[in-house]
Protein backbone atom coordinates (compact mmCIF):
# COMPACT_ATOMS: atom_id res chain seq x y z
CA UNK A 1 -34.64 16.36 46.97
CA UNK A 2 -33.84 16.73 43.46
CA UNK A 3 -31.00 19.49 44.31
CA UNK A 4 -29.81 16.74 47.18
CA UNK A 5 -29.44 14.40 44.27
CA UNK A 6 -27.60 16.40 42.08
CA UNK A 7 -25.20 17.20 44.69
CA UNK A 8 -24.49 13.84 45.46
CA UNK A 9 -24.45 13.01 41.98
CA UNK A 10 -21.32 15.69 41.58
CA UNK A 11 -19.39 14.22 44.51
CA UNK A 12 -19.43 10.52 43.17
CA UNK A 13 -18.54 12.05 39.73
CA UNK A 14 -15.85 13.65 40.82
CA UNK A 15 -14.31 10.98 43.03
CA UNK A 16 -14.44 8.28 39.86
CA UNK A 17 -12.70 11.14 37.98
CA UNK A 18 -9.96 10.93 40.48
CA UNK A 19 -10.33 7.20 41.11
CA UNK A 20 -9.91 6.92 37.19
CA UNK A 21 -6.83 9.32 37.32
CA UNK A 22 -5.39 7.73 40.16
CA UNK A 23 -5.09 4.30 38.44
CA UNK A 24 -4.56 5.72 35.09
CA UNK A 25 -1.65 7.77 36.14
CA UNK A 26 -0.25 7.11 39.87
CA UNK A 27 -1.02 3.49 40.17
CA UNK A 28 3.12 2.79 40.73
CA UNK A 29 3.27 5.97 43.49
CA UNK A 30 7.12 6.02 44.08
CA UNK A 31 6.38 5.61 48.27
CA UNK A 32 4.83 2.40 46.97
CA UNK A 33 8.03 0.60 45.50
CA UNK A 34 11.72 0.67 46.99
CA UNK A 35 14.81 -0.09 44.38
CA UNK A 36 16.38 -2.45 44.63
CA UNK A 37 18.50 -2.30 41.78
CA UNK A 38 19.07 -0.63 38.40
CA UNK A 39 21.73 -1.55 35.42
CA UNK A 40 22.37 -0.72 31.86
CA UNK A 41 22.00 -3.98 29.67
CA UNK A 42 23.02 -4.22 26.12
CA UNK A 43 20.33 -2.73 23.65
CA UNK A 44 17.31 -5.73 23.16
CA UNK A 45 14.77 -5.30 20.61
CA UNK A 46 10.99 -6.01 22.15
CA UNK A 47 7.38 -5.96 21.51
CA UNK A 48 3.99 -5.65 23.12
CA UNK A 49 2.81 -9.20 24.97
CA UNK A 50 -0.52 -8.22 24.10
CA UNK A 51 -2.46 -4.73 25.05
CA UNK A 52 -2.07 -4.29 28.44
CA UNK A 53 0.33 -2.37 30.23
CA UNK A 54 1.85 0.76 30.11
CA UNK A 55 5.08 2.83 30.52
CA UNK A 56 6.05 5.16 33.42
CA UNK A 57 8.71 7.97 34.20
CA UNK A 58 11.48 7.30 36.33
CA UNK A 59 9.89 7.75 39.35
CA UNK A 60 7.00 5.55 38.35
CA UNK A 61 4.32 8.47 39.53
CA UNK A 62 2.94 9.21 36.25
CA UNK A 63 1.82 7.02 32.95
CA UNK A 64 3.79 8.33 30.09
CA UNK A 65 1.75 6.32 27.10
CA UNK A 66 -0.55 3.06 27.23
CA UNK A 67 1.28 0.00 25.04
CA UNK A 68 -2.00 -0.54 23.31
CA UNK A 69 -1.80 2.86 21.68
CA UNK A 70 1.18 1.61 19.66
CA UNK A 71 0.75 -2.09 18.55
CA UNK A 72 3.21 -2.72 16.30
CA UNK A 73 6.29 -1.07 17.94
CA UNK A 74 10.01 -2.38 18.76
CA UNK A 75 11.06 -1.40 22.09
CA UNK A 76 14.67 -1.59 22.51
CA UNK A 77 15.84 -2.23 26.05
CA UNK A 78 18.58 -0.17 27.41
CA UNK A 79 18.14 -0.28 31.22
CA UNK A 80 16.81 -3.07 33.54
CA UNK A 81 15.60 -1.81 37.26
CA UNK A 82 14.55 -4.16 40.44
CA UNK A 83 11.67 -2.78 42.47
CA UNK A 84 10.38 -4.34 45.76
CA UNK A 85 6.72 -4.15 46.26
CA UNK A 86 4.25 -5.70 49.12
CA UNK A 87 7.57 -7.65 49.53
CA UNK A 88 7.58 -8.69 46.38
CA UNK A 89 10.61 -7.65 43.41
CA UNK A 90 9.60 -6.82 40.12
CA UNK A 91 11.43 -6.25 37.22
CA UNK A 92 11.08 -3.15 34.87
CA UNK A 93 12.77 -2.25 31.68
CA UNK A 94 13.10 1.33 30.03
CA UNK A 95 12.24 1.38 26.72
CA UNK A 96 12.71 3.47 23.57
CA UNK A 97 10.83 3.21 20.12
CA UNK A 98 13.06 3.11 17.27
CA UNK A 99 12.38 6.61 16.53
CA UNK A 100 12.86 7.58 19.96
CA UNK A 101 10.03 9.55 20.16
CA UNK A 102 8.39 7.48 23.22
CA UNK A 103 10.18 5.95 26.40
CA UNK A 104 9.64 4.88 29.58
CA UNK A 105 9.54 2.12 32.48
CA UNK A 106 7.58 -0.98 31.32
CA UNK A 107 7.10 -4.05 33.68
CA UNK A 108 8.62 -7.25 31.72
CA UNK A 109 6.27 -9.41 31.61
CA UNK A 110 4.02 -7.24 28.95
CA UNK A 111 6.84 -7.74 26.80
CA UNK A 112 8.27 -10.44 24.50
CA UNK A 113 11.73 -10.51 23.51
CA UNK A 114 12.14 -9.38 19.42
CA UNK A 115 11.56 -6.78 17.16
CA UNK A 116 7.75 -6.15 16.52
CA UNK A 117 6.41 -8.31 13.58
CA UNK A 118 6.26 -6.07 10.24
CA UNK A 119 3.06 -4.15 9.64
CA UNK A 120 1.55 -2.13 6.84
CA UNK A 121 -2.11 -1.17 7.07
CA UNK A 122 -3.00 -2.36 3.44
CA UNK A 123 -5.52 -5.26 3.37
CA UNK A 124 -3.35 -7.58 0.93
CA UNK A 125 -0.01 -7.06 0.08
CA UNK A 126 3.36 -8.91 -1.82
CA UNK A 127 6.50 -8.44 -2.70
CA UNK A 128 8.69 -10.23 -5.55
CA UNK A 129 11.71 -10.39 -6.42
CA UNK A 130 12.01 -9.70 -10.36
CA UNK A 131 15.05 -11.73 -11.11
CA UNK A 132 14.47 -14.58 -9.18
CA UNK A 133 10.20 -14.79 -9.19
CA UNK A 134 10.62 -15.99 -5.45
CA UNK A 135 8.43 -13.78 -3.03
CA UNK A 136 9.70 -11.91 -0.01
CA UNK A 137 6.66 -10.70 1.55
CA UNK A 138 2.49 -11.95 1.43
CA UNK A 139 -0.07 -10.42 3.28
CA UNK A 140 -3.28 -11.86 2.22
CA UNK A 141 -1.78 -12.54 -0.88
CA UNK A 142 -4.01 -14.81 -2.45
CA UNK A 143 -7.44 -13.25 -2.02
CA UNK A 144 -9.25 -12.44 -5.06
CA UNK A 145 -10.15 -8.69 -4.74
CA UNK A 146 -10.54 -5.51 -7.07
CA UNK A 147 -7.29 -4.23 -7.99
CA UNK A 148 -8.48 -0.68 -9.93
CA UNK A 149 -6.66 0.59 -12.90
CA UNK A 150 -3.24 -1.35 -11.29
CA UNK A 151 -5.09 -4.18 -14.11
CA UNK A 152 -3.97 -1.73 -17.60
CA UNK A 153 -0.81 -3.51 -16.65
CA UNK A 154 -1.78 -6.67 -19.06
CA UNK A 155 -3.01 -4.16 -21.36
CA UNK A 156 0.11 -2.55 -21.81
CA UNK A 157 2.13 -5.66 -22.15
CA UNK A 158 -0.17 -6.49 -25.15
CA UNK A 159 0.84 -3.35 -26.11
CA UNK A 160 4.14 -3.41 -26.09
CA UNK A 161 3.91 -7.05 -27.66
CA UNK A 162 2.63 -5.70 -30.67
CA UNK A 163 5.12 -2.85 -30.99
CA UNK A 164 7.43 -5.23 -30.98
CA UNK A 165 6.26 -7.36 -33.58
CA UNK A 166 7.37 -6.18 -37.27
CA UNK A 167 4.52 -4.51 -38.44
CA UNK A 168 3.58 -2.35 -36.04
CA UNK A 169 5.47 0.69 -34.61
CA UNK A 170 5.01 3.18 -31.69
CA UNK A 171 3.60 5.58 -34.80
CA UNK A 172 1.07 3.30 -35.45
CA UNK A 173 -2.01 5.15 -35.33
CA UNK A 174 -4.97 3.81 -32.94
CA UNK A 175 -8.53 4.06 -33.90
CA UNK A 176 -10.49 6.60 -30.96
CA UNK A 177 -13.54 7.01 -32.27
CA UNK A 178 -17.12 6.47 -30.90
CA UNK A 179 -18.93 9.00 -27.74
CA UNK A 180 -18.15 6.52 -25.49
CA UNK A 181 -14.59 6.57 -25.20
CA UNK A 182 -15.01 10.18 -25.89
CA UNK A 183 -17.64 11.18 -23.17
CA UNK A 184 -15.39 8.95 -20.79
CA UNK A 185 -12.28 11.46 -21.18
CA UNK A 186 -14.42 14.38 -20.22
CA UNK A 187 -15.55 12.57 -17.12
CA UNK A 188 -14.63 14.15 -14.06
CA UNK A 189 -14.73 10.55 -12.27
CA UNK A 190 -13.28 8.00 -14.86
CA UNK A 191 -11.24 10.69 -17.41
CA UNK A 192 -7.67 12.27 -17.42
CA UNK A 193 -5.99 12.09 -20.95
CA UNK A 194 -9.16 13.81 -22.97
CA UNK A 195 -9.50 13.11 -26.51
CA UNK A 196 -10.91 15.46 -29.35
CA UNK A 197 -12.73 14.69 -32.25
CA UNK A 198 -10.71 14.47 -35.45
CA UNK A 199 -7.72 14.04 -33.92
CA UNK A 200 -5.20 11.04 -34.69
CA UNK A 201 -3.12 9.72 -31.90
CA UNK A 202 -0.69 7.48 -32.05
CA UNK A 203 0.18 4.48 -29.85
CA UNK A 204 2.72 5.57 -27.97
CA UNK A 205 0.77 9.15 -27.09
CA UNK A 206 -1.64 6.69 -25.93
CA UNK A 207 0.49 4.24 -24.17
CA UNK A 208 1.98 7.07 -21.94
CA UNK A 209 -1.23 8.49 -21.34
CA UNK A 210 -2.68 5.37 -19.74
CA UNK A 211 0.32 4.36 -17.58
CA UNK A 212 1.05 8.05 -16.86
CA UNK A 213 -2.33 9.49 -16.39
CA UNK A 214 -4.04 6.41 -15.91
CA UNK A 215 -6.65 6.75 -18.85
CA UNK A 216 -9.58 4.94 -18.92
CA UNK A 217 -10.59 5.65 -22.69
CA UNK A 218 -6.67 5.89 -23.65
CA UNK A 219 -6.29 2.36 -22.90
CA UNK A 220 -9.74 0.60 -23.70
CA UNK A 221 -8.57 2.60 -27.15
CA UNK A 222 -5.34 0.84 -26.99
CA UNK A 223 -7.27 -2.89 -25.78
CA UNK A 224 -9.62 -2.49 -28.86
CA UNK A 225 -6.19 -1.42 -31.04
CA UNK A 226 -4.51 -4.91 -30.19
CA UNK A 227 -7.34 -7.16 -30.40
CA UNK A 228 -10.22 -5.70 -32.43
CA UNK A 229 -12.74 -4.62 -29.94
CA UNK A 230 -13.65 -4.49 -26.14
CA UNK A 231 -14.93 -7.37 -25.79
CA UNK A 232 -11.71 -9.46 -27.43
CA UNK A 233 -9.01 -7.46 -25.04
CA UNK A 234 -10.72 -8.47 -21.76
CA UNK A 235 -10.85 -12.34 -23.50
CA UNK A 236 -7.09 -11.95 -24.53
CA UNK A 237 -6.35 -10.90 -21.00
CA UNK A 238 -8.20 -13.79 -19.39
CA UNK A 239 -6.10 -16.06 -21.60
CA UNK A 240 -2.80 -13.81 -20.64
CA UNK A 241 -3.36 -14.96 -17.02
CA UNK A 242 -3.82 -18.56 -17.34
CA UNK A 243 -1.02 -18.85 -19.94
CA UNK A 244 1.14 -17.46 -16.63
CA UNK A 245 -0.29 -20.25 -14.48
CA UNK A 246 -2.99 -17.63 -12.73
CA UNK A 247 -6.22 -19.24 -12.33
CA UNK A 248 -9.39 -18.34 -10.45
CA UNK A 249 -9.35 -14.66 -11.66
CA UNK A 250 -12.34 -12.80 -12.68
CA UNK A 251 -11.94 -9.89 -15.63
CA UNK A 252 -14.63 -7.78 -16.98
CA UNK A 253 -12.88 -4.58 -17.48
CA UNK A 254 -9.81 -3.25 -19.50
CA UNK A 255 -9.17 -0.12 -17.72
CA UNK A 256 -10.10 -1.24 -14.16
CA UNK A 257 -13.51 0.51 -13.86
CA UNK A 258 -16.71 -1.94 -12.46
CA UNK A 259 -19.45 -1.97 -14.54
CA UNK A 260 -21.42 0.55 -12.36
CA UNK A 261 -18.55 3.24 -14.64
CA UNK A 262 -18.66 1.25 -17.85
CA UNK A 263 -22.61 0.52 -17.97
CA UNK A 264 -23.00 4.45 -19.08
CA UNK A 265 -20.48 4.05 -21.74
CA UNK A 266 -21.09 1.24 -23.56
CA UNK A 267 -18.37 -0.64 -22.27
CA UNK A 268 -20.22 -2.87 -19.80
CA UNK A 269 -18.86 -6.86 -20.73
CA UNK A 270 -21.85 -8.58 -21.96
CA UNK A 271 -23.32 -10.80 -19.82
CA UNK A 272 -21.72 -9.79 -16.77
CA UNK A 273 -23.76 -8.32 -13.56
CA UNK A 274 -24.01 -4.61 -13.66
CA UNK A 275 -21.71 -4.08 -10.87
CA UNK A 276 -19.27 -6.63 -11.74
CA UNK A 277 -15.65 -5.63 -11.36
CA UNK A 278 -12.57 -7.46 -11.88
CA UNK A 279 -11.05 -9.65 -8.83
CA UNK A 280 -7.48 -10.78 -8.68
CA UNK A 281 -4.91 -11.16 -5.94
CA UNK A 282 -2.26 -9.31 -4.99
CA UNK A 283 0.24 -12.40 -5.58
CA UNK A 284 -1.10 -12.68 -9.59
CA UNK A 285 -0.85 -8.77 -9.46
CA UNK A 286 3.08 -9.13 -8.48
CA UNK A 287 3.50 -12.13 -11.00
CA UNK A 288 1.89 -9.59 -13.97
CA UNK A 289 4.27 -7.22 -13.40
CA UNK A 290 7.17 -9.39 -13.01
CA UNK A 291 6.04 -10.68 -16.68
CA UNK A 292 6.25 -6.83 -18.05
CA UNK A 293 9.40 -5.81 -16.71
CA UNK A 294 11.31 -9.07 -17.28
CA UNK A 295 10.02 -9.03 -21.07
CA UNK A 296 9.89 -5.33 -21.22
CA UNK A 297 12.08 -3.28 -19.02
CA UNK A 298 11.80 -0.30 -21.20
CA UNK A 299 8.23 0.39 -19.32
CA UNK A 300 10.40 2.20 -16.54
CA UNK A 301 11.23 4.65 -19.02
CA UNK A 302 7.85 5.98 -18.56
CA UNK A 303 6.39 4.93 -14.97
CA UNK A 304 8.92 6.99 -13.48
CA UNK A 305 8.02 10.44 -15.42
CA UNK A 306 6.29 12.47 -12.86
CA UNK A 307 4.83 14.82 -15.49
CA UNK A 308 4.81 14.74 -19.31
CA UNK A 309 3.29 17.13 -22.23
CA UNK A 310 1.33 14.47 -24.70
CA UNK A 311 -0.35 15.82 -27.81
CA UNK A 312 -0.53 19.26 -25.99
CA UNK A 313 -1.96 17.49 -23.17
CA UNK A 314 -0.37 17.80 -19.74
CA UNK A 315 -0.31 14.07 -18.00
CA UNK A 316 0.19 13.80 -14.61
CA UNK A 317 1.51 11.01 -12.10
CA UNK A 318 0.10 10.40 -9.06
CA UNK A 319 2.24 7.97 -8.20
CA UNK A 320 3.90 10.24 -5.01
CA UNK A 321 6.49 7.58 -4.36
CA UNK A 322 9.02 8.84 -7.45
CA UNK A 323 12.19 11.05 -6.98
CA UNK A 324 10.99 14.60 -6.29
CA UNK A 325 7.56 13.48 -4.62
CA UNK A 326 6.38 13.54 -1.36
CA UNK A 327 6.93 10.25 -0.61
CA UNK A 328 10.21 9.49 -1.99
CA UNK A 329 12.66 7.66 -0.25
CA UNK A 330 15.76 8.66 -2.44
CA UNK A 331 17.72 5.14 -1.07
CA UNK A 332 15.17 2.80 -2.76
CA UNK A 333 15.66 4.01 -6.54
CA UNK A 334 11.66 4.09 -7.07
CA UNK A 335 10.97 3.92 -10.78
CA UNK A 336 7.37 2.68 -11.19
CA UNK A 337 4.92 1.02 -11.51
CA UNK A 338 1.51 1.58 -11.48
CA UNK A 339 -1.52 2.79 -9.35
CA UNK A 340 -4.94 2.60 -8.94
CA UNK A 341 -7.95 3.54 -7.13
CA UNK A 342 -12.05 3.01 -6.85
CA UNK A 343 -14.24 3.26 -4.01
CA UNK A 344 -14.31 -1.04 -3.70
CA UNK A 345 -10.94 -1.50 -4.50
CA UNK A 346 -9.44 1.79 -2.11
CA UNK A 347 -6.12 2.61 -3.20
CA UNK A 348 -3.44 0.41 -4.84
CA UNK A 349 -0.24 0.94 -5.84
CA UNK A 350 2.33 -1.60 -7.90
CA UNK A 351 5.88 -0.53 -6.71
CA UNK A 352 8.91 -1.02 -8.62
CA UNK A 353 12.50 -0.20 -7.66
CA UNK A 354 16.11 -1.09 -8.22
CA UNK A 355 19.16 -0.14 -5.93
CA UNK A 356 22.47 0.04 -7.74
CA UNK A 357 24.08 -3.93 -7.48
CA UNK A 358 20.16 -5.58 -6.46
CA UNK A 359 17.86 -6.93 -8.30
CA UNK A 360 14.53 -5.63 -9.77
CA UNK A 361 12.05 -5.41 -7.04
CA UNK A 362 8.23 -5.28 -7.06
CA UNK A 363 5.46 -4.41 -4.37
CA UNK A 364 2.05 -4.79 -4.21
CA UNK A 365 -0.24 -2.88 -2.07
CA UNK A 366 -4.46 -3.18 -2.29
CA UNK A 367 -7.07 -1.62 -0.54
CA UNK A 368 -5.46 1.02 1.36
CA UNK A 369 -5.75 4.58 2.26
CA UNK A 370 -1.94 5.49 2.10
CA UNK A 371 -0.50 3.11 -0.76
CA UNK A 372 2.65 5.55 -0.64
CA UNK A 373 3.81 5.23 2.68
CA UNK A 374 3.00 1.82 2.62
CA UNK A 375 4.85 1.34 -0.15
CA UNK A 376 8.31 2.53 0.79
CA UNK A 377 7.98 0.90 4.14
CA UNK A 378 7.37 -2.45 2.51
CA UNK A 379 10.68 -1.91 0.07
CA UNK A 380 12.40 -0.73 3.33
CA UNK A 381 11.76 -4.18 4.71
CA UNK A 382 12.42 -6.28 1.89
CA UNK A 383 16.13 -4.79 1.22
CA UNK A 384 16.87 -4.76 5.25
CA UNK A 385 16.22 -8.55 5.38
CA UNK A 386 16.54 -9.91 1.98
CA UNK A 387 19.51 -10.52 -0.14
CA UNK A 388 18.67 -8.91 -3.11
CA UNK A 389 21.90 -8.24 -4.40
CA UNK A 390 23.40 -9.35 -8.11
């Protein structure tokens, strides 16, 4: 009885296998349909309807892809084609994905005349145009959310504020000492730049260290340089933000690190939570670095070094959206700006660019988990259907 069961068990198996086949791959058998017609129609960009449907060959036997597998595709529309079915006409269109590496005979209705809506997979995103302030692009914009080390930004622009002033220089030398900022360097999770005992470094060795190797202890050693201590930086970059308009922010942290980093430091904010970690949006994040390149467009100079030698230190840029890195896109004149990462916030990336003739442009990507793609697909956009030019 049991071997009875089995057997029939097999045979039902096997005929949903080919049921499922059948309607997965056959369901528009060419004996089924008779054409009635087939023209070539100008090229028409189009998108999915929703997530049914699929695309066929030519002879409508077999399924060549599902449209749900590729949400956020144009289809342009060479070829129209009348079918009669059950005495019925349909209409089907051959489509072709921009990069032409999928085609096929959709029915019309599971698609919607005009390009697919743009789509990046980071969680918030902006773009900004530099000269102007006005923004091109918002993707959850306004959501208060870590940002990561993308925050040394209003660091540095205190930074370079007191460089500029008269009695400070870029030789200035900047006060490292303590274990804290010391042990931090060493770290394999929050250090980079490493700093040695007895050693004087300057500002600007620090400076590049913390926008090129994104240094922790390089720039809470810079933050405690311009206004006296810890504690008075993360105050004096509270204040930054609302004397730019941008309220509602929440800053604990110089360097970008939550408290769960900082608490074995010494650099924990006092009275804060002991996982607190700063939250801003990606809008504020754009308008910060609109405020450091307007005022200081000299920072280029060194977000767009890929690798530099600094007190006999190599620094290195992970930033693989600059000329000669992976993700280049030679066309968008990438120069900057910064990036980021921790566990909460994923990865982030501030963009900057600047095409010969166009204005200054600026990106912001947060929590994703490929900020460099992302990023030159969201400057892509932002040229192809903004004006940007001087």
């Amino acid at each position: 009885m049991y071997r009875k069961f089995l057997s029939v068990l097999t045979v039902l198996t096997v005929f949903v296998a080919l049921f499922m086949f059948s309607t997965t791959n056959s369901v528009n058998a060419k004996s089924t349909y008779k054409r009635v017609s087939i023209s070539n129609v100008r090229s028409t960009a189009y998108h999915n309807k929703s997530n049914s449907g699929a695309a066929y060959n030519q002879s409508h036997s077999r399924c060549a892809f599902l449209l749900k597998s590729h949400p956020h595709t144009s289809w342009y529309v060479t070829k129209k084609e009348t079918l009669r079915h059950n005495r019925a006409n349909a209409v089907y269109f051959y489509v072709r994905s921009g990069n032409k590496k999928y085609s096929g005979w959709v029915w019309q209705q599971y698609l919607t005349k005009g390009g697919a809506p743009f789509w990046i997979k980071s969680t918030h995103a902006a773009a900004i145009d530099v000269n102007t302030g006005k923004f091109l692009y918002n993707k959850s914009a306004t959501a208060k959310v870590p940002v990561a080390s993308t925050i040394k930004l209003l660091t540095i622009y205190n930074v370079l504020q007191k460089v500029h002033s008269k009695k400070y220089s870029w030789n200035s030398i900047v006060n490292t000492s303590g274990s804290g900022l010391y042990n931090m360097s060493r770290s394999y999770a929050c250090g980079g730049f490493v700093l040695k005992h007895g050693v004087r470094y300057t500002v600007k060795q620090l400076y590049q260290a913390a926008l090129i190797d994104s240094s922790n202890a390089a720039v809470i050693a810079l933050g405690r340089w311009v206004s006296g201590s810890n504690v008075k930086q993360v105050q004096r970059m509270r204040s930054q933000l609302n004397s730019w308009g941008l309220r509602g922010n929440y800053i604990v942290s110089v360097s970008g690190l939550d408290n769960g980093d900082l608490n074995g430091y010494g650099y924990r904010y006092p009275g804060s939570s002991a996982y607190a970690q700063n939250t801003i949006s990606a809008h504020d994040m754009a308008v910060v670095a609109r405020n450091v390149l307007n005022k200081y467009p000299e920072v280029n100079q060194t977000t767009k070094i890929n690798n530099l030698k600094v007190h006999g230190q190599w620094v290195h840029n992970v930033n693989t959206t600059l000329p000669g890195r992976k993700y280049n896109v030679r066309s968008l004149y990438i120069n900057g700006l910064k990036n980021g990462y921790t566990p909460r916030a994923g990865y982030c990336l501030i963009g900057s660019s600047q095409k010969p003739g166009h204005h200054k442009l600026i990106t912001v990507v947060i929590h994703d988990d490929d900020m460099s793609s992302d990023t030159t697909a969201l400057m892509t956009h932002v040229y192809k259907y903004h004006s940007l030019k001087n």
